[in-house]
PDB file of N, CA and C in Angstrom:
ATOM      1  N   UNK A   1     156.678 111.955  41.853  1.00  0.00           N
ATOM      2  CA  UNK A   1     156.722 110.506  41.868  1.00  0.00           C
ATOM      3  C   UNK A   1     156.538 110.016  43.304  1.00  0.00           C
ATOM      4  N   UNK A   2     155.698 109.053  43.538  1.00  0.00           N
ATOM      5  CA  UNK A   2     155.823 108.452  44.351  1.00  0.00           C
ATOM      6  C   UNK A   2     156.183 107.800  45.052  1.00  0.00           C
ATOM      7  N   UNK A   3     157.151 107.556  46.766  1.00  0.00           N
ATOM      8  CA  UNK A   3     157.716 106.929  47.236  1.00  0.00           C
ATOM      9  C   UNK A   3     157.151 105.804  47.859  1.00  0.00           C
ATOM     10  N   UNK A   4     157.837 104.714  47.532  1.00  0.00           N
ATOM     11  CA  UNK A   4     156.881 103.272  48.255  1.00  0.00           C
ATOM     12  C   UNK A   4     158.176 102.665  49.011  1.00  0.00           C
ATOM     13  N   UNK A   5     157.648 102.108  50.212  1.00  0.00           N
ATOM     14  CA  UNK A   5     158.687 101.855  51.082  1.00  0.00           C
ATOM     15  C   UNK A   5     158.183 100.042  51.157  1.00  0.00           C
ATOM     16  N   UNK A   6     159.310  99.342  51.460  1.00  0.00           N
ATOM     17  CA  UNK A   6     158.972  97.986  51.144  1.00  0.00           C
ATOM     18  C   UNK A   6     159.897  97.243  52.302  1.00  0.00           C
ATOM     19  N   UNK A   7     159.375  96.440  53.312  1.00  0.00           N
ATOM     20  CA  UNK A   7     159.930  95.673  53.833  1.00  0.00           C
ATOM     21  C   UNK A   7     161.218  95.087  53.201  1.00  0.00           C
ATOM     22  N   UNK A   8     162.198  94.838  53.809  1.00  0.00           N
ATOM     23  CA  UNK A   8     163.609  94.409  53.361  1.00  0.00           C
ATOM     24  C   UNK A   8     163.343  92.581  53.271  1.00  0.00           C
ATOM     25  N   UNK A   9     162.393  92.204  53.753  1.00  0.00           N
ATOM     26  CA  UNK A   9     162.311  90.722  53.136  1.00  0.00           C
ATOM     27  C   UNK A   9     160.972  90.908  52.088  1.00  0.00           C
ATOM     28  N   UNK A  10     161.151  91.464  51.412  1.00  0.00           N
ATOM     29  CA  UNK A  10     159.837  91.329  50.341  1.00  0.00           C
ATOM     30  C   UNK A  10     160.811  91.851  48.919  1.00  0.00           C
ATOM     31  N   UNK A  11     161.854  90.815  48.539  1.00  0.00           N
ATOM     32  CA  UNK A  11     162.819  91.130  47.433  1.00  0.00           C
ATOM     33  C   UNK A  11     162.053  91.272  46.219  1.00  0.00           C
ATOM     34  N   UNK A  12     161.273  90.021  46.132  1.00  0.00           N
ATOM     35  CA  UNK A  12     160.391  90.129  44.777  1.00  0.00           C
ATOM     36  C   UNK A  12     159.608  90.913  44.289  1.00  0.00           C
ATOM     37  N   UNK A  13     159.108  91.676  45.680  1.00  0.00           N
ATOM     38  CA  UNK A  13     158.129  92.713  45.478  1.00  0.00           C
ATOM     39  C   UNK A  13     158.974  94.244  45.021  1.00  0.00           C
ATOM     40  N   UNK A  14     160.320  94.571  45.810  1.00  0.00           N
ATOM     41  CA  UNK A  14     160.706  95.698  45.976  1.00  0.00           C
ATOM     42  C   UNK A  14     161.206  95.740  43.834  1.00  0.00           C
ATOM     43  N   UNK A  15     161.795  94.418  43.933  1.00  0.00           N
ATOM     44  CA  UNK A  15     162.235  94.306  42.226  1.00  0.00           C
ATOM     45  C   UNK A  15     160.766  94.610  41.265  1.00  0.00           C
ATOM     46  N   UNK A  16     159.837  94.123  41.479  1.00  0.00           N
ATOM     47  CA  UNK A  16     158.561  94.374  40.757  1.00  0.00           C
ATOM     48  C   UNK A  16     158.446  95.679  40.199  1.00  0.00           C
ATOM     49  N   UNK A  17     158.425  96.284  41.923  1.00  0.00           N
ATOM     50  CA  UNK A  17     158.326  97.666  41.497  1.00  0.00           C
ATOM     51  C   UNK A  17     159.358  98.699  41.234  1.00  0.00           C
ATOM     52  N   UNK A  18     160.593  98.263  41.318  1.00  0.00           N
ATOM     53  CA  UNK A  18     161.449  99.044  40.400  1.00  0.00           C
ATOM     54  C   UNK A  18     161.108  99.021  38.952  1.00  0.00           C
ATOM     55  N   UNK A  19     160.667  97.357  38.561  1.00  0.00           N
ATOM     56  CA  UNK A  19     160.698  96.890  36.980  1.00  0.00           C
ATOM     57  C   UNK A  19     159.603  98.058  36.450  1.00  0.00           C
ATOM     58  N   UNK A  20     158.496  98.437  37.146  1.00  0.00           N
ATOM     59  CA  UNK A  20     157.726  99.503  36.818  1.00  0.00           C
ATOM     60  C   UNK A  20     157.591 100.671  36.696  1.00  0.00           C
ATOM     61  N   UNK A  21     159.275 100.632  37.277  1.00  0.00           N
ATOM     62  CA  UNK A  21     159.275 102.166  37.319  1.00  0.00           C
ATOM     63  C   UNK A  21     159.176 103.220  39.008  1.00  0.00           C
ATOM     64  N   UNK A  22     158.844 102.570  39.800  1.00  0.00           N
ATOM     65  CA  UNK A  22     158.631 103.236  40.995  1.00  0.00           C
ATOM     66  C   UNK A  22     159.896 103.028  41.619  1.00  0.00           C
ATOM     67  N   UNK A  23     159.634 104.580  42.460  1.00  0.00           N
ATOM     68  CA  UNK A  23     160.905 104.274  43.619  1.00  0.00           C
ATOM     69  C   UNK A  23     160.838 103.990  44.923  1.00  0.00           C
ATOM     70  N   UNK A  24     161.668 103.236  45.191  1.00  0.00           N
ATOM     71  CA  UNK A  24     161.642 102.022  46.016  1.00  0.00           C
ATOM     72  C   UNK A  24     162.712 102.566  47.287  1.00  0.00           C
ATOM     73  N   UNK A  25     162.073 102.599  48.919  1.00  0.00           N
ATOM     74  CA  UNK A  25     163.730 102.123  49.964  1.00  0.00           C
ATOM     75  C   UNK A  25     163.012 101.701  50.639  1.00  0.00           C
ATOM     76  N   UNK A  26     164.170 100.927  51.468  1.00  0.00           N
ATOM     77  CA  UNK A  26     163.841  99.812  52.574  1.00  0.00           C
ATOM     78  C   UNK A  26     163.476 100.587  53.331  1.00  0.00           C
ATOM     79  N   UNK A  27     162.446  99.564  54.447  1.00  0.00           N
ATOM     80  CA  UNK A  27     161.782 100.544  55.667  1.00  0.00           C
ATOM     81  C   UNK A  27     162.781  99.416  56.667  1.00  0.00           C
ATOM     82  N   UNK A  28     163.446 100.449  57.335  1.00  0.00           N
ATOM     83  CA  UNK A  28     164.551 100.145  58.169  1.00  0.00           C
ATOM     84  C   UNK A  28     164.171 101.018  59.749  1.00  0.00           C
ATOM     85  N   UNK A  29     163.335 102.076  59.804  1.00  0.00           N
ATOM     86  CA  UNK A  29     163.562 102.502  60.889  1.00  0.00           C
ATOM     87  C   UNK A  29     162.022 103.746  60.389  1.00  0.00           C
ATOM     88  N   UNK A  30     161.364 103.665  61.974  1.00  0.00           N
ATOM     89  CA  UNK A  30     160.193 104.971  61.959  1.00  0.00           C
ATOM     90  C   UNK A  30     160.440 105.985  60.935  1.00  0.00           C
ATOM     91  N   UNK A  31     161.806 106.520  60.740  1.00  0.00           N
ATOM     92  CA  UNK A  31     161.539 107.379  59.462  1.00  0.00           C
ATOM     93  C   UNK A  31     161.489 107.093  58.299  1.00  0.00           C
ATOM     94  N   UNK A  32     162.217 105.706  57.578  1.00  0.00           N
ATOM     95  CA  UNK A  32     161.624 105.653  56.375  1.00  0.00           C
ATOM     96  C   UNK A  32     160.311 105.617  56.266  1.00  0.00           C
ATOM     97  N   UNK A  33     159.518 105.203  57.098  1.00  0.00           N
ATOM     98  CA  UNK A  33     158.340 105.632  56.843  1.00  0.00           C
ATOM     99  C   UNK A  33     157.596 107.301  56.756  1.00  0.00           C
ATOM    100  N   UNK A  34     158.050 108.060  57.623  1.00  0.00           N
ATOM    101  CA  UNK A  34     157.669 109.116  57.685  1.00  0.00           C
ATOM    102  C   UNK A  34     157.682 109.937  55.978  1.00  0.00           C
ATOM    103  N   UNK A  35     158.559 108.853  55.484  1.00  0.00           N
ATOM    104  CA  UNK A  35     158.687 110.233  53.944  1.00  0.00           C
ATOM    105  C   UNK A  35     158.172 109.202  52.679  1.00  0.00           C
ATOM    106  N   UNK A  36     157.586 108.096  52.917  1.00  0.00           N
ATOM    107  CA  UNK A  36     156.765 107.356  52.087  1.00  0.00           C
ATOM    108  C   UNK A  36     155.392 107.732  51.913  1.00  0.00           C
ATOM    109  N   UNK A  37     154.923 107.464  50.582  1.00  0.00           N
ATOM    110  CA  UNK A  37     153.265 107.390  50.324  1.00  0.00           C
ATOM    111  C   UNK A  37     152.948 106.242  50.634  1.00  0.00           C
ATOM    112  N   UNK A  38     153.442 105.631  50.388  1.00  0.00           N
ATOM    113  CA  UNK A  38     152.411 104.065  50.724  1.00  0.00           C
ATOM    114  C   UNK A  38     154.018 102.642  51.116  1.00  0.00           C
ATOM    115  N   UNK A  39     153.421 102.037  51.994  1.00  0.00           N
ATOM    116  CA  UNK A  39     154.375 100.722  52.616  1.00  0.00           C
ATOM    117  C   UNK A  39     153.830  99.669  52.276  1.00  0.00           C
ATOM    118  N   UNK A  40     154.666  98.706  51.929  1.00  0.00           N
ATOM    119  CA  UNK A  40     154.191  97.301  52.021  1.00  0.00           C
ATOM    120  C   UNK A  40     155.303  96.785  52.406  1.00  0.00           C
ATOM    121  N   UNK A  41     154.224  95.800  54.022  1.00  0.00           N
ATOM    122  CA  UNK A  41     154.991  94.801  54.482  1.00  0.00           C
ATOM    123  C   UNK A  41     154.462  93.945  54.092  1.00  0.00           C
ATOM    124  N   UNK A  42     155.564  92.767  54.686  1.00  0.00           N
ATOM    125  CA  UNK A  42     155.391  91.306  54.980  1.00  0.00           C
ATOM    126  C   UNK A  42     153.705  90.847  55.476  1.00  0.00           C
ATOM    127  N   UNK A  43     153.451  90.771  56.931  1.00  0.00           N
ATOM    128  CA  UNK A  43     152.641  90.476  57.515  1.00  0.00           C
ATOM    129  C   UNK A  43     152.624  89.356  58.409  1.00  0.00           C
ATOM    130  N   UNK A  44     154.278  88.719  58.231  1.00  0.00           N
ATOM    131  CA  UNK A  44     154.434  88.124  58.993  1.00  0.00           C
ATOM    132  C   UNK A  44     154.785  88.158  60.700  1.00  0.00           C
ATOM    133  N   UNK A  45     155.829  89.688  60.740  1.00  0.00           N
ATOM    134  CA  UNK A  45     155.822  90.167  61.966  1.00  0.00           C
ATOM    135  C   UNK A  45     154.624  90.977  62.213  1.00  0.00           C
ATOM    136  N   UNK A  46     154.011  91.412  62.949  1.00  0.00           N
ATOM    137  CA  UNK A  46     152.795  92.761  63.008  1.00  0.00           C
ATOM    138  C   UNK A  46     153.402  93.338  63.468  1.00  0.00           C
ATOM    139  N   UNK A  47     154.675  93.374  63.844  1.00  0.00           N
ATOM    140  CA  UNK A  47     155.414  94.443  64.841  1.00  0.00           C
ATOM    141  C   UNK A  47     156.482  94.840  64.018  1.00  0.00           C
ATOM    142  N   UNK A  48     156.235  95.234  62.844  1.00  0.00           N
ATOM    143  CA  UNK A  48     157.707  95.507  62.116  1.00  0.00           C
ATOM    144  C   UNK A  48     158.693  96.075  62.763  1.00  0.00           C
ATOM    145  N   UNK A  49     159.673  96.100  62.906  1.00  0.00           N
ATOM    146  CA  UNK A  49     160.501  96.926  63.372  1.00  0.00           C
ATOM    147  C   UNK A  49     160.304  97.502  64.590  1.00  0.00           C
ATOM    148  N   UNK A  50     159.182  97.013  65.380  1.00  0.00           N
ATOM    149  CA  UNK A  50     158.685  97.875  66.266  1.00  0.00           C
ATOM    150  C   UNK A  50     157.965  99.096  66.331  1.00  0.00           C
ATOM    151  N   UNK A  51     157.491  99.013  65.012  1.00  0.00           N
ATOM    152  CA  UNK A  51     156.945 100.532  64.782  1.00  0.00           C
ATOM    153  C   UNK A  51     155.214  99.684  64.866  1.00  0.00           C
ATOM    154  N   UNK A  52     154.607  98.627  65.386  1.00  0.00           N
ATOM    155  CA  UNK A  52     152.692  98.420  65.626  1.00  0.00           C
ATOM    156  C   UNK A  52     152.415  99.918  65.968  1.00  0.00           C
ATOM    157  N   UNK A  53     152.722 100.943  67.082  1.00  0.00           N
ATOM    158  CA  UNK A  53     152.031 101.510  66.903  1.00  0.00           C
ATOM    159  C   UNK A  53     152.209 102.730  66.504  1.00  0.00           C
ATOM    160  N   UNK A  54     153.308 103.273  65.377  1.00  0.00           N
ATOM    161  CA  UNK A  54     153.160 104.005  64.525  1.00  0.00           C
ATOM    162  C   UNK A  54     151.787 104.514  63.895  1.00  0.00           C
ATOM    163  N   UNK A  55     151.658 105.530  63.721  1.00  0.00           N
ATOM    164  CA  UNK A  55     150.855 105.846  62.403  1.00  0.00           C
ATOM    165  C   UNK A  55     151.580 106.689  61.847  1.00  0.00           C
ATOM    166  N   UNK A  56     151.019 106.655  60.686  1.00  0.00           N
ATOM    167  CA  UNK A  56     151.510 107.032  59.057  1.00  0.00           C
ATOM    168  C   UNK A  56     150.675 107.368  58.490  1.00  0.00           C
ATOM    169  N   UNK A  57     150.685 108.490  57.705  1.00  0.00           N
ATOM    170  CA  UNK A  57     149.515 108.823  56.647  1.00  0.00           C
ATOM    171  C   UNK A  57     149.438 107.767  55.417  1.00  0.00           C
ATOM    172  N   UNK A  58     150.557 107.416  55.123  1.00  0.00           N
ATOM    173  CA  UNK A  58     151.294 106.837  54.090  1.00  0.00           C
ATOM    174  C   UNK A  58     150.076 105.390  54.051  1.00  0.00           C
ATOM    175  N   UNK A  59     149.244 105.103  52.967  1.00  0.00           N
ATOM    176  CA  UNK A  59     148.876 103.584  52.937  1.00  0.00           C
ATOM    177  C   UNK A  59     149.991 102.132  53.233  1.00  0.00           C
ATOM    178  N   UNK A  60     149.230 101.484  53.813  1.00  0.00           N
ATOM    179  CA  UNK A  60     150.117 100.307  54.352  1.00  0.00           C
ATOM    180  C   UNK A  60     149.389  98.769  53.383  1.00  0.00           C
ATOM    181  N   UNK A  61     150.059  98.701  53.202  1.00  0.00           N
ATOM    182  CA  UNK A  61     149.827  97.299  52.177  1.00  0.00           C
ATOM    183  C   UNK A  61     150.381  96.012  53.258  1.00  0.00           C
ATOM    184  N   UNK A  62     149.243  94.680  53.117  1.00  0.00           N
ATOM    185  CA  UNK A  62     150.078  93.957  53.765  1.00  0.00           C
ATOM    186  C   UNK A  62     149.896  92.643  52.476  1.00  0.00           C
ATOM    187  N   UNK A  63     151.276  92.669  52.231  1.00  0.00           N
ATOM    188  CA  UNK A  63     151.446  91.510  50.622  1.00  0.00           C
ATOM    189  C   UNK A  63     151.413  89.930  51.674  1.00  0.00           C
ATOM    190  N   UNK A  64     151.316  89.293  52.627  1.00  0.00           N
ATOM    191  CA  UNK A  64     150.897  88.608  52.959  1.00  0.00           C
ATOM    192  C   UNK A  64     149.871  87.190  52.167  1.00  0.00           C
ATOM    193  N   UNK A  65     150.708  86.562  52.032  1.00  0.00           N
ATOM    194  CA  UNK A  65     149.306  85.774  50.982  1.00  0.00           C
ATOM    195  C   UNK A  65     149.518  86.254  49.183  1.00  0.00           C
ATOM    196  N   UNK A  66     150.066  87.039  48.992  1.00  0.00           N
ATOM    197  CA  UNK A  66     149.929  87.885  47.564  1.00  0.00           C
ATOM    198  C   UNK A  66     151.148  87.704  46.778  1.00  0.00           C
ATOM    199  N   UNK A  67     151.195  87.344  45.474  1.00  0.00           N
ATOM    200  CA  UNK A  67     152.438  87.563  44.948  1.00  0.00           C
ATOM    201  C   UNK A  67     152.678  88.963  44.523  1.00  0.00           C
ATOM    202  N   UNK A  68     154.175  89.003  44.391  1.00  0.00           N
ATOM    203  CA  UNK A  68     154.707  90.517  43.671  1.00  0.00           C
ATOM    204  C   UNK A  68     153.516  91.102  42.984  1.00  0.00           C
ATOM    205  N   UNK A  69     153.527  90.669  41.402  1.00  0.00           N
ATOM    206  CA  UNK A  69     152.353  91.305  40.583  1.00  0.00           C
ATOM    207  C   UNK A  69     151.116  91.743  41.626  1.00  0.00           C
ATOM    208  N   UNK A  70     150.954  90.944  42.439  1.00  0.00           N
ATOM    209  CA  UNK A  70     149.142  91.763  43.013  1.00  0.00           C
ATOM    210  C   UNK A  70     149.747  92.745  43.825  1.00  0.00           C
ATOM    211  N   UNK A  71     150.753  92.433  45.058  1.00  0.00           N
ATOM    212  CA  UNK A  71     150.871  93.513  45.271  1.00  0.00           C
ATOM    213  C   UNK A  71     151.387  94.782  44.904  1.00  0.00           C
ATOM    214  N   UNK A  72     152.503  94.987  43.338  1.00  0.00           N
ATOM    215  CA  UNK A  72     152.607  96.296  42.546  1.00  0.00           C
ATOM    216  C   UNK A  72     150.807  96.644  42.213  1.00  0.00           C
ATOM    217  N   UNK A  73     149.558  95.416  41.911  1.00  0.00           N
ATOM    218  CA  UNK A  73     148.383  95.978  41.054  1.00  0.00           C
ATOM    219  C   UNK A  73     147.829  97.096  42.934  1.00  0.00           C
ATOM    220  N   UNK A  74     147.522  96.167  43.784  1.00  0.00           N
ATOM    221  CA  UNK A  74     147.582  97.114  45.079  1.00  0.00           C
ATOM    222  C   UNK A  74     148.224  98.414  45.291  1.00  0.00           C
ATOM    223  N   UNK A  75     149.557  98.449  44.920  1.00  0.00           N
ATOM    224  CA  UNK A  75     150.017  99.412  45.338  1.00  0.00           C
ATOM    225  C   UNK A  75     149.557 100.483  44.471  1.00  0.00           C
ATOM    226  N   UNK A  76     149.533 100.620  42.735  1.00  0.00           N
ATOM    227  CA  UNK A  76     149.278 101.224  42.302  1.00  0.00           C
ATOM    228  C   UNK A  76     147.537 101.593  42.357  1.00  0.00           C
ATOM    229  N   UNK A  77     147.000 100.666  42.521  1.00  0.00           N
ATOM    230  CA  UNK A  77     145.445 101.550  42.923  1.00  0.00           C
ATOM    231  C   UNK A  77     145.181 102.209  44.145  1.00  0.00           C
ATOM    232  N   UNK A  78     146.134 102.172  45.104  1.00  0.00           N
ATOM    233  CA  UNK A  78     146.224 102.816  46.535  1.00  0.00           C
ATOM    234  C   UNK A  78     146.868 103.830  45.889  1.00  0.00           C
ATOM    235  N   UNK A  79     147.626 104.221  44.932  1.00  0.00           N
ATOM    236  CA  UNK A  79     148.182 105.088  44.916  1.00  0.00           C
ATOM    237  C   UNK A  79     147.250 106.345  43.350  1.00  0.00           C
ATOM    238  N   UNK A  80     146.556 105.385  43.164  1.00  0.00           N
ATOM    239  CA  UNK A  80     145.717 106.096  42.119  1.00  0.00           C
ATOM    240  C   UNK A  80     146.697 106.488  40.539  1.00  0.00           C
ATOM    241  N   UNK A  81     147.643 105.088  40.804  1.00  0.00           N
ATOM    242  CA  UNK A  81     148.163 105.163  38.917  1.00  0.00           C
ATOM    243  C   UNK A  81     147.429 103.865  38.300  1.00  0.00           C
TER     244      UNK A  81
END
């Protein structure tokens, strides 16, 4: 199963994708990312947490502009379900 890591202000989104079934933790610090497949932030900071210049293998979603539903339909075609 796949881990999706979700900005801690993106409530609607992180609930979406529980409702679907995926598992969900807050990205709180450089390592929750390290053990995620795919992130979605905000897009309001570009500097989440301070991690701009992180990289991650993990796809990065930015729900920006998007409600919940598009970004679970995003996440799951980044993730190939």
């Amino acid at each position: 199963m796949a881990l999706i890591g979700v900005e801690g202000t993106l409530t609607d989104v992180k609930d979406a994708l529980k409702e679907r079934g995926h598992q969900v933790v807050d990205l709180h610090s450089e390592e929750d990312v390290d053990q995620c497949d795919c992130c979605v932030i905000s897009g309001q900071d570009k500097d989440v947490m301070g991690m701009s210049t992180i990289s991650t293998d993990a796809s990065v979603i930015n729900a920006d502009g998007y409600n919940a539903e598009n970004v679970c339909q995003m996440v799951e075609k980044k993730l190939g379900i």
